[in-house]
PDB file of N, CA and C in Angstrom:
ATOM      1  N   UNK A   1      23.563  30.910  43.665  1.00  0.00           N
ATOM      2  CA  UNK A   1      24.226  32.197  43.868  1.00  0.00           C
ATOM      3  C   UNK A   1      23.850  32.754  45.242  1.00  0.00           C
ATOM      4  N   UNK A   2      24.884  33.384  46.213  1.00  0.00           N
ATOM      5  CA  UNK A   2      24.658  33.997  47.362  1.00  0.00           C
ATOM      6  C   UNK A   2      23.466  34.904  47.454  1.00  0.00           C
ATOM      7  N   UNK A   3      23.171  36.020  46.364  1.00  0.00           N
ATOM      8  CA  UNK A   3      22.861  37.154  46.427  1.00  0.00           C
ATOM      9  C   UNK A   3      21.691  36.804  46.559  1.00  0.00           C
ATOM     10  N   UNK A   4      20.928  35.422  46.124  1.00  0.00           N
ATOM     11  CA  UNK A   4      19.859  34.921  46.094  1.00  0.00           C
ATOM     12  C   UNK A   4      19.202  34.747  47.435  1.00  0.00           C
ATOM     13  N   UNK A   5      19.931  34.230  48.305  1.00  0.00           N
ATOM     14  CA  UNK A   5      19.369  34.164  49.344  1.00  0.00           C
ATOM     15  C   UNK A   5      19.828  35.627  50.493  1.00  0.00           C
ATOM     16  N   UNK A   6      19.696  36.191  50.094  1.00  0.00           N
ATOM     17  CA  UNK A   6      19.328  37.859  50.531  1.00  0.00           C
ATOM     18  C   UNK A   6      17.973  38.013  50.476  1.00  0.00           C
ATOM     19  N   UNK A   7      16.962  37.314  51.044  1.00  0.00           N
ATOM     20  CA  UNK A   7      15.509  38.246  51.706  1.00  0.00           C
ATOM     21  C   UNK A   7      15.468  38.458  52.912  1.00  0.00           C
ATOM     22  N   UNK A   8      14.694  39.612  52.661  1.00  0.00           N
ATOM     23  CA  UNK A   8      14.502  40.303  54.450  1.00  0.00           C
ATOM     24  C   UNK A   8      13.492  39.384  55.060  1.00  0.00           C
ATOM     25  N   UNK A   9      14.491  39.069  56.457  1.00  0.00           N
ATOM     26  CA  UNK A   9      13.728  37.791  57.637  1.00  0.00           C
ATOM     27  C   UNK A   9      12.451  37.251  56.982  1.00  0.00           C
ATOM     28  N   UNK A  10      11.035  39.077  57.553  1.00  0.00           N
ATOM     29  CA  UNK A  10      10.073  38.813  57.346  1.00  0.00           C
ATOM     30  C   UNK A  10       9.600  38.395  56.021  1.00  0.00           C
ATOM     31  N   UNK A  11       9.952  38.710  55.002  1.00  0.00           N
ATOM     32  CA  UNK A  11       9.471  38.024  53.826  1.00  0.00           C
ATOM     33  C   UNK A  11      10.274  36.705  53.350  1.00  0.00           C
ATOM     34  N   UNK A  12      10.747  35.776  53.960  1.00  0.00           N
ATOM     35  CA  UNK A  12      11.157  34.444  53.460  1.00  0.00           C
ATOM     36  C   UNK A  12       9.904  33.340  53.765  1.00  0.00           C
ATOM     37  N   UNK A  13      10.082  32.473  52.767  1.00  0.00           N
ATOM     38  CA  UNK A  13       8.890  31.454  51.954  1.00  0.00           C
ATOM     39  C   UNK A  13       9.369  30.072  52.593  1.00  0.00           C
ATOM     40  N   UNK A  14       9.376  29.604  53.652  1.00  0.00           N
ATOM     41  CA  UNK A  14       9.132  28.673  54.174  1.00  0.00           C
ATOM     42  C   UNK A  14      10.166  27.229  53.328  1.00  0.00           C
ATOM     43  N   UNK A  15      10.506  26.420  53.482  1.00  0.00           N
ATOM     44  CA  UNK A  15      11.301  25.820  51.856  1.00  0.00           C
ATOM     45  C   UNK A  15      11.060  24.340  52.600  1.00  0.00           C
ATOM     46  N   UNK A  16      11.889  23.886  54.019  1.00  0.00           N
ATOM     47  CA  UNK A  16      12.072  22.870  54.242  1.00  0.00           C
ATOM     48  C   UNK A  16      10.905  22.726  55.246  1.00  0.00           C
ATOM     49  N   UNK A  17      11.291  21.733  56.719  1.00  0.00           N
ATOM     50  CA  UNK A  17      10.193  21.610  57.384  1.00  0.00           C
ATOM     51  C   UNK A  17      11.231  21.234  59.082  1.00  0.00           C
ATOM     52  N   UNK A  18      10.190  21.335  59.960  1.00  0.00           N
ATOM     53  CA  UNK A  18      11.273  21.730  61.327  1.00  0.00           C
ATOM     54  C   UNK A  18      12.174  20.888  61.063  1.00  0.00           C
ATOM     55  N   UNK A  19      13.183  21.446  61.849  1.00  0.00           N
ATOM     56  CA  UNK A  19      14.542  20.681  62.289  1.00  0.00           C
ATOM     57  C   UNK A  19      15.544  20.402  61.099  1.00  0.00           C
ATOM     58  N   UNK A  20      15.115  20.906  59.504  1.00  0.00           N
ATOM     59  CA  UNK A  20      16.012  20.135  58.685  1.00  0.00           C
ATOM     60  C   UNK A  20      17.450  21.086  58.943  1.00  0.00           C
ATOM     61  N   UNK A  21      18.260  20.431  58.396  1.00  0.00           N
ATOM     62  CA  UNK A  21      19.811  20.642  59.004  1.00  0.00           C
ATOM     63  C   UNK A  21      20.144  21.718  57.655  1.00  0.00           C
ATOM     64  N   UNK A  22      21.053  22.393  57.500  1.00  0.00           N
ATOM     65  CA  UNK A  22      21.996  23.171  56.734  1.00  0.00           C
ATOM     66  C   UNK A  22      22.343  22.639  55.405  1.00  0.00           C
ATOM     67  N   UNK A  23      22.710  21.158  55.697  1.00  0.00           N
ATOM     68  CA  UNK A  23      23.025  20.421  54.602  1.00  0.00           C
ATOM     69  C   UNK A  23      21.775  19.897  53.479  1.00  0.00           C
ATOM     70  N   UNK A  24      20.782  19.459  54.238  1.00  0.00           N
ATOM     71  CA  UNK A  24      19.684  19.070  53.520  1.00  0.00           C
ATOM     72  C   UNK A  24      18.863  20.368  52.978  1.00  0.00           C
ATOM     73  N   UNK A  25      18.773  21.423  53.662  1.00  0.00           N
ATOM     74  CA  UNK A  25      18.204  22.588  53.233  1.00  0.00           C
ATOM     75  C   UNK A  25      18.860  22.377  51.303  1.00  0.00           C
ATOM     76  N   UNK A  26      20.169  23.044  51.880  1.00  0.00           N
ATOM     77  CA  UNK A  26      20.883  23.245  50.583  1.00  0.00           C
ATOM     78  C   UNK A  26      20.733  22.130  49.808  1.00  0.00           C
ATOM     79  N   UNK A  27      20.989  20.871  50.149  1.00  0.00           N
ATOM     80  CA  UNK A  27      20.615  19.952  49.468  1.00  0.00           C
ATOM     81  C   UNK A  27      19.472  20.143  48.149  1.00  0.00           C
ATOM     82  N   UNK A  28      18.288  20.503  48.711  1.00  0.00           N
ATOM     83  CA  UNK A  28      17.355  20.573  48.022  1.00  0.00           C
ATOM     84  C   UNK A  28      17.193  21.901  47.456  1.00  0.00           C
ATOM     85  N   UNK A  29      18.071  22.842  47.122  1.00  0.00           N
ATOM     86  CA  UNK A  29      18.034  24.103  46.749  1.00  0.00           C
ATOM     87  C   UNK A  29      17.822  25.824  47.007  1.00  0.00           C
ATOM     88  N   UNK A  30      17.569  25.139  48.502  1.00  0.00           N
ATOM     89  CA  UNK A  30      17.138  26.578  49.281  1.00  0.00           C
ATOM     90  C   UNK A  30      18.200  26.959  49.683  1.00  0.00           C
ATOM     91  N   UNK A  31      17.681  28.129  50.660  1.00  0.00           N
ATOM     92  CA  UNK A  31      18.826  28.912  51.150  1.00  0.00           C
ATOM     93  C   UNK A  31      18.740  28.707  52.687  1.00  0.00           C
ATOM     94  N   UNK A  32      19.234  28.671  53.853  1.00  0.00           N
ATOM     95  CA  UNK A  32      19.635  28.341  55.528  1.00  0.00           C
ATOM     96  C   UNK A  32      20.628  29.499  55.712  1.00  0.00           C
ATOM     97  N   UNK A  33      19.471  30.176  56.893  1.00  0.00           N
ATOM     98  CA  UNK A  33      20.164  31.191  57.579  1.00  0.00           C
ATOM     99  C   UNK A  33      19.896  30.797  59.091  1.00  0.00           C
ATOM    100  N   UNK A  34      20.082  30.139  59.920  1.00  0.00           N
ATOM    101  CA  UNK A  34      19.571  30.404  61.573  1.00  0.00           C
ATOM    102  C   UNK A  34      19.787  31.660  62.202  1.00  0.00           C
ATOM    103  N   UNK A  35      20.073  32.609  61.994  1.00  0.00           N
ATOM    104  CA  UNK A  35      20.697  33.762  62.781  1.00  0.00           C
ATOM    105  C   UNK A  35      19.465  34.492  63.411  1.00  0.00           C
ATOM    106  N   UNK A  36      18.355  34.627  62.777  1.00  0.00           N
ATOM    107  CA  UNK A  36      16.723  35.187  63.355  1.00  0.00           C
ATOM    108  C   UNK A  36      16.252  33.880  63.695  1.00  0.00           C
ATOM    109  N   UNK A  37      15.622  34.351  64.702  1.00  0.00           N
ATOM    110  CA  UNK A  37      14.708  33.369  65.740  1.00  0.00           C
ATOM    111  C   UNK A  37      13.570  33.557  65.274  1.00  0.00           C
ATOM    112  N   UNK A  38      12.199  33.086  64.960  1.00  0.00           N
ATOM    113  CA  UNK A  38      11.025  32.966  65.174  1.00  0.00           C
ATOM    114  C   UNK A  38      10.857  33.223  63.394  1.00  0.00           C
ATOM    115  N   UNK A  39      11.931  33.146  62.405  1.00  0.00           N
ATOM    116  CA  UNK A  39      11.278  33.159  60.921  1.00  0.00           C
ATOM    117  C   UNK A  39      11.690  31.231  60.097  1.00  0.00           C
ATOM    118  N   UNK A  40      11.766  31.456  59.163  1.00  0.00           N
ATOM    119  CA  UNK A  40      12.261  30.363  58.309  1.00  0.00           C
ATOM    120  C   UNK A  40      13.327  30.157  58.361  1.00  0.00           C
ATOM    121  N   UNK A  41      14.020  29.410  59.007  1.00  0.00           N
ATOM    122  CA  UNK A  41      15.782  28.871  58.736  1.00  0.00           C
ATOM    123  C   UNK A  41      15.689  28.145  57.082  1.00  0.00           C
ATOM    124  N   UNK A  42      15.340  27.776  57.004  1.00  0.00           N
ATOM    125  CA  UNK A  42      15.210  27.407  55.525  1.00  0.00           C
ATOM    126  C   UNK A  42      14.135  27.697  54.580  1.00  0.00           C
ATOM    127  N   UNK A  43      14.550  28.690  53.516  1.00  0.00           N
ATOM    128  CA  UNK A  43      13.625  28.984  52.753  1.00  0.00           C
ATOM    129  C   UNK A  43      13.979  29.375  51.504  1.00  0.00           C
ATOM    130  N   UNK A  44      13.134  29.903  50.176  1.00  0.00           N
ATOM    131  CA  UNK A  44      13.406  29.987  49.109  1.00  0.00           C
ATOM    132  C   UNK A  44      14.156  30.883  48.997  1.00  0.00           C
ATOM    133  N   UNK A  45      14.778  30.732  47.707  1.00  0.00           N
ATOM    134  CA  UNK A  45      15.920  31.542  46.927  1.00  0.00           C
ATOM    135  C   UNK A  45      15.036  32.464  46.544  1.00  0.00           C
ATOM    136  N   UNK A  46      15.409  34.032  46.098  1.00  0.00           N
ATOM    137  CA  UNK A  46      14.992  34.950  45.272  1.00  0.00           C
ATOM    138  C   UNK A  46      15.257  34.679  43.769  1.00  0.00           C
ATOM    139  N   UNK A  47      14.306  34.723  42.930  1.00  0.00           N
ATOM    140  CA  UNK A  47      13.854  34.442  41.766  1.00  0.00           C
ATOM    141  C   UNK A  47      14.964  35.149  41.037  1.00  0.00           C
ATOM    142  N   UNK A  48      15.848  34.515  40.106  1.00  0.00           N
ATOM    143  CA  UNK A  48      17.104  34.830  39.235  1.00  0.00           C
ATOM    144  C   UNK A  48      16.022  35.953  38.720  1.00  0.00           C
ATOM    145  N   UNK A  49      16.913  36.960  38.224  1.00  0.00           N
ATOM    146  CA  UNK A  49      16.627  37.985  37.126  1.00  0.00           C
ATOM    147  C   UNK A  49      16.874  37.391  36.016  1.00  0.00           C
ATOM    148  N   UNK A  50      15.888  36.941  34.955  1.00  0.00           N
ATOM    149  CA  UNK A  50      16.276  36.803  33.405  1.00  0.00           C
ATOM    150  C   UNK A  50      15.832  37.882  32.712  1.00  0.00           C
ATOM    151  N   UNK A  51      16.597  37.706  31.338  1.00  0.00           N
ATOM    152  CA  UNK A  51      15.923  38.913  30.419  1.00  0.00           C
ATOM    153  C   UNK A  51      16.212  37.946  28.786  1.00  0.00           C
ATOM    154  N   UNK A  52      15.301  38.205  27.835  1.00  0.00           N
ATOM    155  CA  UNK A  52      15.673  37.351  26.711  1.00  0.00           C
ATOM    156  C   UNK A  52      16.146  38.007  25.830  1.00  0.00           C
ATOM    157  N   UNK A  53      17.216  37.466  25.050  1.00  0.00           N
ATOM    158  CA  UNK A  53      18.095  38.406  23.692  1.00  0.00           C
ATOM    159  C   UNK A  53      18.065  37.396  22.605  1.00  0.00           C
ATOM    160  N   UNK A  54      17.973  38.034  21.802  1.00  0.00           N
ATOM    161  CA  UNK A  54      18.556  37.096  20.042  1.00  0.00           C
ATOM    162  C   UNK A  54      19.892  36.904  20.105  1.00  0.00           C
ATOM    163  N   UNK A  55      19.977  35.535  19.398  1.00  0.00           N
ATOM    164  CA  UNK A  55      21.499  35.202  19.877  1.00  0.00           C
ATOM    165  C   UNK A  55      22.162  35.658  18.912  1.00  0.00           C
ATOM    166  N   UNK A  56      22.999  36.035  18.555  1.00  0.00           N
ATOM    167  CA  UNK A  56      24.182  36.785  18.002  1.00  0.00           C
ATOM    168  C   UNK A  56      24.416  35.743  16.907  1.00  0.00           C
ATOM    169  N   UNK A  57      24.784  34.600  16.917  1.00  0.00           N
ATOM    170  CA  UNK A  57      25.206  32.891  16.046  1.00  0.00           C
ATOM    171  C   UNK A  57      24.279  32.766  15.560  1.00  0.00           C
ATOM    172  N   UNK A  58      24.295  33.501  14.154  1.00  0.00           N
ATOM    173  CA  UNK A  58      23.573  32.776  13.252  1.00  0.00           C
ATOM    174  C   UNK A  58      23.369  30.924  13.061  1.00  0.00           C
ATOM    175  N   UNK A  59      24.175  30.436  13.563  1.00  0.00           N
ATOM    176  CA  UNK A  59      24.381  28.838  13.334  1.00  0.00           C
ATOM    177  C   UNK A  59      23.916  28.274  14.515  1.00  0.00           C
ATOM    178  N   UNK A  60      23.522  29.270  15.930  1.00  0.00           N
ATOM    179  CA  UNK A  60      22.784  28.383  16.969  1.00  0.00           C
ATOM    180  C   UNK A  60      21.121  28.581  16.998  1.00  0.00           C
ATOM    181  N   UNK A  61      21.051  29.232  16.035  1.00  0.00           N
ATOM    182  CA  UNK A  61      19.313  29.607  16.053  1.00  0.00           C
ATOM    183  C   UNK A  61      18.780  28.547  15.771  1.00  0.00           C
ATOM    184  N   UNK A  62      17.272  28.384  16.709  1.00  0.00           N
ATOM    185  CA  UNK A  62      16.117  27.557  16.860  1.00  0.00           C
ATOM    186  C   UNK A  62      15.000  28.103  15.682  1.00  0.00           C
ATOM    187  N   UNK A  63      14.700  27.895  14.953  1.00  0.00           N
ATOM    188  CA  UNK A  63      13.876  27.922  14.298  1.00  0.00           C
ATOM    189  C   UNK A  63      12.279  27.995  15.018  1.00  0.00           C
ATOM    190  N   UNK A  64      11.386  29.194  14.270  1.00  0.00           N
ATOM    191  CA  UNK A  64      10.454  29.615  15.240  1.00  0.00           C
ATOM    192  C   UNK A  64       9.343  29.780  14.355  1.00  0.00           C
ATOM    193  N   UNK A  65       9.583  29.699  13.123  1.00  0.00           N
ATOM    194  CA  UNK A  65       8.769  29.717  11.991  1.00  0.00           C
ATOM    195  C   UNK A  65       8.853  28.796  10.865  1.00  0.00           C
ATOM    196  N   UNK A  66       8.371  29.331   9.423  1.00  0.00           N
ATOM    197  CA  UNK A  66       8.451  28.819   8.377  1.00  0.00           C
ATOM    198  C   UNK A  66       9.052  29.026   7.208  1.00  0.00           C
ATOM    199  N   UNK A  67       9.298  28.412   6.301  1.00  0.00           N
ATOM    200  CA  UNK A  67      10.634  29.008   4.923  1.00  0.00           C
ATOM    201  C   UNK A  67       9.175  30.682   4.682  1.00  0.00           C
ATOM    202  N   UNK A  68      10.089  31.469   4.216  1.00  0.00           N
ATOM    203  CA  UNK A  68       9.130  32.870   3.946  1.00  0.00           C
ATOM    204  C   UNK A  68       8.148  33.578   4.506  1.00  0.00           C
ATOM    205  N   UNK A  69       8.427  33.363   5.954  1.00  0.00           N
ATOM    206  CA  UNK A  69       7.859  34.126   7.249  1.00  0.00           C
ATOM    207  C   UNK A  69       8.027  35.586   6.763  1.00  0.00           C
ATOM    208  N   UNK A  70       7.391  36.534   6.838  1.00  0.00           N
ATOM    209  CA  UNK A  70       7.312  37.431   7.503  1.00  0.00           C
ATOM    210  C   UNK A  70       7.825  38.262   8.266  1.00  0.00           C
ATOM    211  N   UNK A  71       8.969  39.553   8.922  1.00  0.00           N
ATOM    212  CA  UNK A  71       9.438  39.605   9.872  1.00  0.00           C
ATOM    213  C   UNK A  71       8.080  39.871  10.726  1.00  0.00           C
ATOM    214  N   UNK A  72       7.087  40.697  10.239  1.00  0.00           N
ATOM    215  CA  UNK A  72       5.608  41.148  11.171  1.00  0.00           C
ATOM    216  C   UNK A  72       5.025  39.625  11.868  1.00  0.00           C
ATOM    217  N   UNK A  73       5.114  38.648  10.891  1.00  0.00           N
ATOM    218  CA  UNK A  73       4.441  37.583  11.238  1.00  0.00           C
ATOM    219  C   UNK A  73       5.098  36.683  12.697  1.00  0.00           C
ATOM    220  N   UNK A  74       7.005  36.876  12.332  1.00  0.00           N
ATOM    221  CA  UNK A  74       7.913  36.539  13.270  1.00  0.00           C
ATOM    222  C   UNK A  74       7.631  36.961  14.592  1.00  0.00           C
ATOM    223  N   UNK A  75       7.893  38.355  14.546  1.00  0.00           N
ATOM    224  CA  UNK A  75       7.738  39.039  15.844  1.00  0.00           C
ATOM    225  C   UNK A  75       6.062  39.229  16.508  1.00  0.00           C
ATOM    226  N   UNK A  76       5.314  39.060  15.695  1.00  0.00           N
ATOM    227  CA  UNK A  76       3.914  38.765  16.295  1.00  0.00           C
ATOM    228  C   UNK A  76       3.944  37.205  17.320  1.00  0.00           C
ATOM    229  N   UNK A  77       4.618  36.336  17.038  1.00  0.00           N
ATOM    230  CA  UNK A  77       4.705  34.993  17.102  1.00  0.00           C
ATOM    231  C   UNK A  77       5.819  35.424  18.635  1.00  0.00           C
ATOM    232  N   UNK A  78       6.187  36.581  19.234  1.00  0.00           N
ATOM    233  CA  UNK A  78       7.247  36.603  20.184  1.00  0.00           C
ATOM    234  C   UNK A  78       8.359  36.217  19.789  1.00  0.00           C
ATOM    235  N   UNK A  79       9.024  35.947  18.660  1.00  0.00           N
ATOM    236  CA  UNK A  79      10.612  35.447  18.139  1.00  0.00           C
ATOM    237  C   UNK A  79      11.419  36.462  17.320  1.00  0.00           C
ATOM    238  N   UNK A  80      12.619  36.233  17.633  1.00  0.00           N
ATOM    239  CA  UNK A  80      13.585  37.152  16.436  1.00  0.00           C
ATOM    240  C   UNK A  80      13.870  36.908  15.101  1.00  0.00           C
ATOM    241  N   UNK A  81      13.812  38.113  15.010  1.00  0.00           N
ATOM    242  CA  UNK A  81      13.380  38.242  12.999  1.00  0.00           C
ATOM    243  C   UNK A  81      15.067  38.800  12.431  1.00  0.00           C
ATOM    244  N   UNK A  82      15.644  38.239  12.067  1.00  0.00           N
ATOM    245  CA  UNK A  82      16.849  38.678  11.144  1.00  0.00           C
ATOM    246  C   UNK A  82      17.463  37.632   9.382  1.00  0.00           C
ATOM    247  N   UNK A  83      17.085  38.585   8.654  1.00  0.00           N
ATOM    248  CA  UNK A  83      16.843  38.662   7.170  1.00  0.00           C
ATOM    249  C   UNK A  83      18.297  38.076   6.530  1.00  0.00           C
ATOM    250  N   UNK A  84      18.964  37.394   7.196  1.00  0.00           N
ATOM    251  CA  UNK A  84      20.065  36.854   6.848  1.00  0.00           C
ATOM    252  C   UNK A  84      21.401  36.101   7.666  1.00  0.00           C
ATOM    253  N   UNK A  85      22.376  35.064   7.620  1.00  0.00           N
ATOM    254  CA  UNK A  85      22.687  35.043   6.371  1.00  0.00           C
ATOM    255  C   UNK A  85      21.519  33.777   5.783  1.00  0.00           C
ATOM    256  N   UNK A  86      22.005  33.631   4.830  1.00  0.00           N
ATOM    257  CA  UNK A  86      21.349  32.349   3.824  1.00  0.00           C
ATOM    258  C   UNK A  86      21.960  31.034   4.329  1.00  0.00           C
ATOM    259  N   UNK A  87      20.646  29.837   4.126  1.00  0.00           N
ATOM    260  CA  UNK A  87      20.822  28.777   4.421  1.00  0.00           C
ATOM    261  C   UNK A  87      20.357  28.583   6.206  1.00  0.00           C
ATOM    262  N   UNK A  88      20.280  29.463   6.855  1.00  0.00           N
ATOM    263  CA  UNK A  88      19.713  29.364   8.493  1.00  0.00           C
ATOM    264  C   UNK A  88      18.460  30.031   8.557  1.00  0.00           C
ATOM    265  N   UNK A  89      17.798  29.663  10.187  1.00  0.00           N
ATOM    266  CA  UNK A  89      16.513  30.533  10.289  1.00  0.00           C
ATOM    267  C   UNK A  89      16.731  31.666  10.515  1.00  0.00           C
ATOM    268  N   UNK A  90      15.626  32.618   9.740  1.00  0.00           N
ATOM    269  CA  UNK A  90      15.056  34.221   9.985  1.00  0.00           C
ATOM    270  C   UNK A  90      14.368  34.763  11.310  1.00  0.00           C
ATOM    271  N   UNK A  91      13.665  33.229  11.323  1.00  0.00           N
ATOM    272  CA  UNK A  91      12.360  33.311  12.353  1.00  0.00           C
ATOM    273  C   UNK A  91      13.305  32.776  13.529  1.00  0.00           C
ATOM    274  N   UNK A  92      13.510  33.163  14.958  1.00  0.00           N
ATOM    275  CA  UNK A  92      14.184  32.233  15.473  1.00  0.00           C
ATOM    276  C   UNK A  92      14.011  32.379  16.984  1.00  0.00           C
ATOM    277  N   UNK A  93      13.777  31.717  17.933  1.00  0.00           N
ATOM    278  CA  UNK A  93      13.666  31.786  19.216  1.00  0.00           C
ATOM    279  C   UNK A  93      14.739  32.282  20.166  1.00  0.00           C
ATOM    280  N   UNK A  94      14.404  33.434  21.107  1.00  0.00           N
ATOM    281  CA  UNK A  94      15.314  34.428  21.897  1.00  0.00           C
ATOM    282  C   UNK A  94      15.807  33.100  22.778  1.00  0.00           C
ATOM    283  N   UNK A  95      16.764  33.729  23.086  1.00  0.00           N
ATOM    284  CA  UNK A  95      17.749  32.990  24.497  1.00  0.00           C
ATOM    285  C   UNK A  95      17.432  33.725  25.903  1.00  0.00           C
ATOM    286  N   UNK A  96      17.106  32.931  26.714  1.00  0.00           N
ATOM    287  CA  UNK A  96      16.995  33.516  28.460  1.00  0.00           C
ATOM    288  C   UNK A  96      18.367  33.767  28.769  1.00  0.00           C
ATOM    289  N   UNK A  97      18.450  34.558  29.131  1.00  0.00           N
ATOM    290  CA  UNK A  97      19.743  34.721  30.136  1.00  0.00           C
ATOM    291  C   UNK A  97      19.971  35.141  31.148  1.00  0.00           C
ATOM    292  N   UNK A  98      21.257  35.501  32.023  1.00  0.00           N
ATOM    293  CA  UNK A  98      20.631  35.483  33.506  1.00  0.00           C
ATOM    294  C   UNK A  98      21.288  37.098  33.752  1.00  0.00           C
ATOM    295  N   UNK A  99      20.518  37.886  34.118  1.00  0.00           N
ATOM    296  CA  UNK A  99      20.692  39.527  33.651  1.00  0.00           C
ATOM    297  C   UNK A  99      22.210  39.690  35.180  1.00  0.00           C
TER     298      UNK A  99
END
């Protein structure tokens, strides 16, 4: 994503090593700006924003516990706790997503 490689000059993280070209930068995942003299032409991306949610699909949940968990025991454990329907997990591991 563009927005990613939006850091100011002075704070960009170094990525490739002299002379690599535009193509190989990107190649390997960074971001290439030449336009400032004396910083990083190639350097890291800004760290995606994630945030984690319970997935909505009862039928894609990961299982995060055991048959007769607890919801206290669930959410102590960091996972989502929902008491139904029947036949899927209660206990169940959040989804990352990209905010």
């Amino acid at each position: 994503a563009k927005c990613q490689c939006k850091v100011v000059p002075k704070q960009r993280t170094n990525c490739g090593y002299p002379g690599i070209s535009a193509a190989e930068c990107k190649r390997i995942g960074c971001c290439f700006n030449a336009s400032v003299p004396s910083v990083p032409w190639c350097y890291s991306p800004k760290q995606k924003k994630v945030k984690k949610v319970c997935p909505n699909d009862p039928y894609s949940r990961i299982n995060c516990g055991h048959p007769g968990i607890k919801a206290r025991e669930c959410t102590r454990k960091g996972c989502c706790f929902r008491a139904h329907p029947a036949g899927v997990p209660w206990c169940f591991f959040h989804r990352v997503v990209e905010e």
